[in-house]
N, C-alpha and C. Protein backbone atom coordinates (compact mmCIF):
# COMPACT_ATOMS: atom_id res chain seq x y z
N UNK A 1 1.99 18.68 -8.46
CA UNK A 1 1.51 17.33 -8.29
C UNK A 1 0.95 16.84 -9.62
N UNK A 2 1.21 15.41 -10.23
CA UNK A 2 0.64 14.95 -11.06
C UNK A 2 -0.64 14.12 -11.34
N UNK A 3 -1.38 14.86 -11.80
CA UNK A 3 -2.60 14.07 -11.79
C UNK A 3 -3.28 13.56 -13.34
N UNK A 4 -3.61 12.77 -13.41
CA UNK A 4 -4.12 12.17 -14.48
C UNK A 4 -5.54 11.23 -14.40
N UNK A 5 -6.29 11.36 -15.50
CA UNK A 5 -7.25 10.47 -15.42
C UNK A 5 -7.31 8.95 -14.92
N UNK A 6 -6.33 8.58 -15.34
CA UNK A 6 -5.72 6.81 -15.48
C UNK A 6 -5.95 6.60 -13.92
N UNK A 7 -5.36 7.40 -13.42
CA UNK A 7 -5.30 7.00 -11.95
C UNK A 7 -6.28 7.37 -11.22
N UNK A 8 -6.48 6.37 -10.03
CA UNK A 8 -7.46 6.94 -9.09
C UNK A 8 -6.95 6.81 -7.42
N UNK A 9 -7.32 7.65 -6.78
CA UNK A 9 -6.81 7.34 -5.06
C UNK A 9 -7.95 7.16 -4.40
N UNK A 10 -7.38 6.08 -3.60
CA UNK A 10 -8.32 5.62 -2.77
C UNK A 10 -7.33 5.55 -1.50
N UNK A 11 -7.65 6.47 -0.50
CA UNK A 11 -7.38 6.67 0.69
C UNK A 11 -5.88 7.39 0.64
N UNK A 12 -4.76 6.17 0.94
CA UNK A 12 -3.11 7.28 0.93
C UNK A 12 -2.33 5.96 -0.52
N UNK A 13 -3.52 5.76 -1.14
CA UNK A 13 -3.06 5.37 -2.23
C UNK A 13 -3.40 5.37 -3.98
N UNK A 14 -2.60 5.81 -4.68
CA UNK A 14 -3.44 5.53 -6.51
C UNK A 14 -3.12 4.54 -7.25
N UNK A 15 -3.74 4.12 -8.15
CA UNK A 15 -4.18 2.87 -8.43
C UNK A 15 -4.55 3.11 -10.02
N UNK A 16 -4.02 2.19 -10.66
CA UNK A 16 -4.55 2.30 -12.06
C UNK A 16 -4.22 0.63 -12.66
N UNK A 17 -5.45 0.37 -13.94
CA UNK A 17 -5.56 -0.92 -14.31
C UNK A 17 -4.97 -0.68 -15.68
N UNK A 18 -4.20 -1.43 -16.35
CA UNK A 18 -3.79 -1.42 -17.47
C UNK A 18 -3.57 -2.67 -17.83
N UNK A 19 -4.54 -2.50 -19.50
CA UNK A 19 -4.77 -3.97 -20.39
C UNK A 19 -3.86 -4.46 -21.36
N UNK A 20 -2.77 -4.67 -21.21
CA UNK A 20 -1.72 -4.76 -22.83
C UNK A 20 -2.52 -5.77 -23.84
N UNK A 21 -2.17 -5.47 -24.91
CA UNK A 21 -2.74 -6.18 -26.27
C UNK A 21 -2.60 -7.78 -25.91
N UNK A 22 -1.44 -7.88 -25.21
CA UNK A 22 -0.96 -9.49 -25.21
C UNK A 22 -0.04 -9.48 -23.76
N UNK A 23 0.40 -10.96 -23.81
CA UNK A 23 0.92 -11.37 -22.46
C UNK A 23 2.30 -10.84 -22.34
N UNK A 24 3.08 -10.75 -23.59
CA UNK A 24 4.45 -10.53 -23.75
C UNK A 24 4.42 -8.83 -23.64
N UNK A 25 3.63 -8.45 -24.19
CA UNK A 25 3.47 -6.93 -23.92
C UNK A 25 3.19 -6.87 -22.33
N UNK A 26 2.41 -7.32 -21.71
CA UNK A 26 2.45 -6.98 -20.39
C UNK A 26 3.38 -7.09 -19.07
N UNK A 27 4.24 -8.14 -19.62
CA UNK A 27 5.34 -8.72 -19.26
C UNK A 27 6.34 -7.04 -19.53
N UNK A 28 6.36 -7.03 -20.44
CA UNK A 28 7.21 -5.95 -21.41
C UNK A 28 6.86 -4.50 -20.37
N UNK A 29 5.55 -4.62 -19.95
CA UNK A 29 5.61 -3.12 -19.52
C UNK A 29 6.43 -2.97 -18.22
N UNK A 30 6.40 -4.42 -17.35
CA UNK A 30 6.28 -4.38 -15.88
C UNK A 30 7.75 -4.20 -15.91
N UNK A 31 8.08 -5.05 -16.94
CA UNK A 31 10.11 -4.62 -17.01
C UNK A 31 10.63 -3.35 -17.35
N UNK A 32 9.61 -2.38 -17.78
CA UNK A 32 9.83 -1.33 -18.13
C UNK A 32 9.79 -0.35 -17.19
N UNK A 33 8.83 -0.54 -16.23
CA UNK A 33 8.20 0.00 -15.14
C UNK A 33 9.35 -0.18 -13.64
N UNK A 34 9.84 -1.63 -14.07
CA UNK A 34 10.98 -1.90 -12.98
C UNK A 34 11.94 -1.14 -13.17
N UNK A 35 12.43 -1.30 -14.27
CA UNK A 35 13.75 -0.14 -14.52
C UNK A 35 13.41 1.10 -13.66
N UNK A 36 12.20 1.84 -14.39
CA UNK A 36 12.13 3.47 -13.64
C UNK A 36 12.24 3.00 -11.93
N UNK A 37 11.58 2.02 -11.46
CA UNK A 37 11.49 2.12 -10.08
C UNK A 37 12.76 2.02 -9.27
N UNK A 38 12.89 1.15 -9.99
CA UNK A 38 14.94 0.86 -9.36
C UNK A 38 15.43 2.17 -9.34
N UNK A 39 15.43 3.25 -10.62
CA UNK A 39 16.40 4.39 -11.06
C UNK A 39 15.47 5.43 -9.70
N UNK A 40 14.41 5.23 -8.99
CA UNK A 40 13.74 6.26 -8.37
C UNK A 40 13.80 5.65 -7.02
N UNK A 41 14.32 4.34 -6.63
CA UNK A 41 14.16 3.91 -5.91
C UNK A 41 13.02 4.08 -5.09
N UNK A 42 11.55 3.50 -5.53
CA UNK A 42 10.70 3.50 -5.69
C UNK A 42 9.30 2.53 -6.03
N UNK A 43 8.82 1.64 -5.35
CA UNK A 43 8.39 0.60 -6.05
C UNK A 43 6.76 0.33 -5.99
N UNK A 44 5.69 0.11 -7.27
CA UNK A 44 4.53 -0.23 -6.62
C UNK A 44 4.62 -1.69 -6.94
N UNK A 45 3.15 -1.68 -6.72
CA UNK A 45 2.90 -2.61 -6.81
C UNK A 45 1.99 -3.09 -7.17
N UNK A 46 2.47 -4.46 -8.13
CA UNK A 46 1.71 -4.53 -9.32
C UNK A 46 1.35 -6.30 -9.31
N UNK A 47 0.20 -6.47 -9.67
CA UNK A 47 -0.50 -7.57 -9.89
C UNK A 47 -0.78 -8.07 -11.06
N UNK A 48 0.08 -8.39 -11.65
CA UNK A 48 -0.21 -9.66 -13.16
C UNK A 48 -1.34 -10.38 -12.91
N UNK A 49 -2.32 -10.26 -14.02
CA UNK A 49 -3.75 -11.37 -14.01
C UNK A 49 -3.42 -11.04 -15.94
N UNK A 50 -2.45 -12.20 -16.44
CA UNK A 50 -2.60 -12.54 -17.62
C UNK A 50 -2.24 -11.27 -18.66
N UNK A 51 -3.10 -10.16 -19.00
CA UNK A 51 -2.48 -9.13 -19.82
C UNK A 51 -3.03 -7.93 -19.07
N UNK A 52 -3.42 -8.22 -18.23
CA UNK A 52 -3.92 -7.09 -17.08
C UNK A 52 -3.31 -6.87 -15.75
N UNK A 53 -2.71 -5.39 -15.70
CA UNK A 53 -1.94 -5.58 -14.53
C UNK A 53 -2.29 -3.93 -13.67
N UNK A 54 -2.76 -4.20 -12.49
CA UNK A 54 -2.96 -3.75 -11.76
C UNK A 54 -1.65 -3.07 -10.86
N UNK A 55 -1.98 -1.83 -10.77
CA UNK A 55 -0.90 -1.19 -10.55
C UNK A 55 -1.00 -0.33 -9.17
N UNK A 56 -0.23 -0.18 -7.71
CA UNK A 56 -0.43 0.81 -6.92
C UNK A 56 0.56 1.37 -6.44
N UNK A 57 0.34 2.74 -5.86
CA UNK A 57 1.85 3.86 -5.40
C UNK A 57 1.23 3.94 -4.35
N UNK A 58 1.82 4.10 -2.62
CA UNK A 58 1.84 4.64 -1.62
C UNK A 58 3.27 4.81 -1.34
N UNK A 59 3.90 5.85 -0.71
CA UNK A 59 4.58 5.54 -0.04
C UNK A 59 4.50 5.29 1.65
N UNK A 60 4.76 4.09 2.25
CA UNK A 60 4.95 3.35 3.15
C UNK A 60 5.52 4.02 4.34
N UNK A 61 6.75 4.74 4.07
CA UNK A 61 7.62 5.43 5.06
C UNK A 61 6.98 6.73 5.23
N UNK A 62 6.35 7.23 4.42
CA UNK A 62 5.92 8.31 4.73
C UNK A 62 4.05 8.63 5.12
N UNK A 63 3.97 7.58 5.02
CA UNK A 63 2.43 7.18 5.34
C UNK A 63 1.17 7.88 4.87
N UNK A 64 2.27 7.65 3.95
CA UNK A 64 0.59 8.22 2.26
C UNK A 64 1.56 8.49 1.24
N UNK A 65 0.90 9.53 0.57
CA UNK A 65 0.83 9.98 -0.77
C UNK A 65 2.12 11.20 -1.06
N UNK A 66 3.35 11.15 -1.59
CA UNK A 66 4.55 11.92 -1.79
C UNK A 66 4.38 12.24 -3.30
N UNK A 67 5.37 12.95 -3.06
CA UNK A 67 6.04 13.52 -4.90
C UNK A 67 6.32 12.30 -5.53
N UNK A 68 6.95 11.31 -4.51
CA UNK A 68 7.99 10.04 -5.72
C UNK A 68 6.28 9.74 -6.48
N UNK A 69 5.48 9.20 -5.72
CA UNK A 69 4.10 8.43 -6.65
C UNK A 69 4.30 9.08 -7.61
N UNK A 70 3.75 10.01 -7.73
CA UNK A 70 3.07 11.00 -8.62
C UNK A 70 4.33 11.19 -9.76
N UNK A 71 5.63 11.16 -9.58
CA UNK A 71 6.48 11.17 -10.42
C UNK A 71 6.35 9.73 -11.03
N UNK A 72 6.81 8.40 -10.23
CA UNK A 72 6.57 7.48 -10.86
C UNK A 72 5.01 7.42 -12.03
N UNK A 73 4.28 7.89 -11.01
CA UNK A 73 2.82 7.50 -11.91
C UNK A 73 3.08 7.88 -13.42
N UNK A 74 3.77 9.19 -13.56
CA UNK A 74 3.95 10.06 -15.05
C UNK A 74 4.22 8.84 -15.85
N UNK A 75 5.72 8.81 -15.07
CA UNK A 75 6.65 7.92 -15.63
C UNK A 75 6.09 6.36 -16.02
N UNK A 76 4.78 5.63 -15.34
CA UNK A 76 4.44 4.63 -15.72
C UNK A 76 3.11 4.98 -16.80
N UNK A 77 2.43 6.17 -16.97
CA UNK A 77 2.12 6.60 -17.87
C UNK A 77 2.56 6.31 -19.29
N UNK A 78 4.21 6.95 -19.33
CA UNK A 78 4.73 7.30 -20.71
C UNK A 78 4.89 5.60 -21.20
N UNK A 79 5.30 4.80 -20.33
CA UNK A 79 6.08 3.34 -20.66
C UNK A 79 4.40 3.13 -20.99
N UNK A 80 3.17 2.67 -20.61
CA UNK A 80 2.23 2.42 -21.03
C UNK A 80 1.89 2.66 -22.21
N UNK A 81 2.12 4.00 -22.62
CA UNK A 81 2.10 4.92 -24.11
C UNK A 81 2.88 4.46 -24.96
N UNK A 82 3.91 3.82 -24.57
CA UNK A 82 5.08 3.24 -25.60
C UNK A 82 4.91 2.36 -26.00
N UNK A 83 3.70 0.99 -25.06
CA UNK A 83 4.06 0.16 -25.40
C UNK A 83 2.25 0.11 -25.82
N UNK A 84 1.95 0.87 -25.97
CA UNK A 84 0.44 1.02 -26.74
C UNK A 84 -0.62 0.23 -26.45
N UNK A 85 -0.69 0.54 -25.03
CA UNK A 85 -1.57 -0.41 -23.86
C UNK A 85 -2.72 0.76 -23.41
């Protein structure tokens, strides 16, 4: 299981806030973040407020917390790291 600081769970879900430098960068991550989700078929969900975007994993069908999150989470990790947010 992947765990990281960034994230936090609250109940059958984790949650992490991420600030990009700018608007186009934040824009930039969520398209980045879409790609992996599509390829994992997999999706959170995420709340744009300007260069701050709020991010959450449950899975739905399974009524909490799976491997896909925790894989995605990595994976929205590294795109965060890339784009130096």
């Amino acid at each position: 299981m992947y765990e990281a600081s960034e994230w936090a769970r609250n109940g059958d879900t984790i949650h992490r806030t991420v600030v990009a430098p700018d608007f186009r960068t934040a824009i930039a991550i969520v398209n980045d973040i879409a790609e992996q989700a599509e390829a994992l078929n997999h999706h959170p969900d995420i709340d744009i407020r300007w260069r701050t975007l709020h991010l959450a994993l449950t899975t739905h069908d399974a009524g909490g917390l799976t491997d896909l999150d925790y894989k995605l989470a990595a994976r929205i990790d590294g795109i965060v790291a890339d784009h130096q947010a």
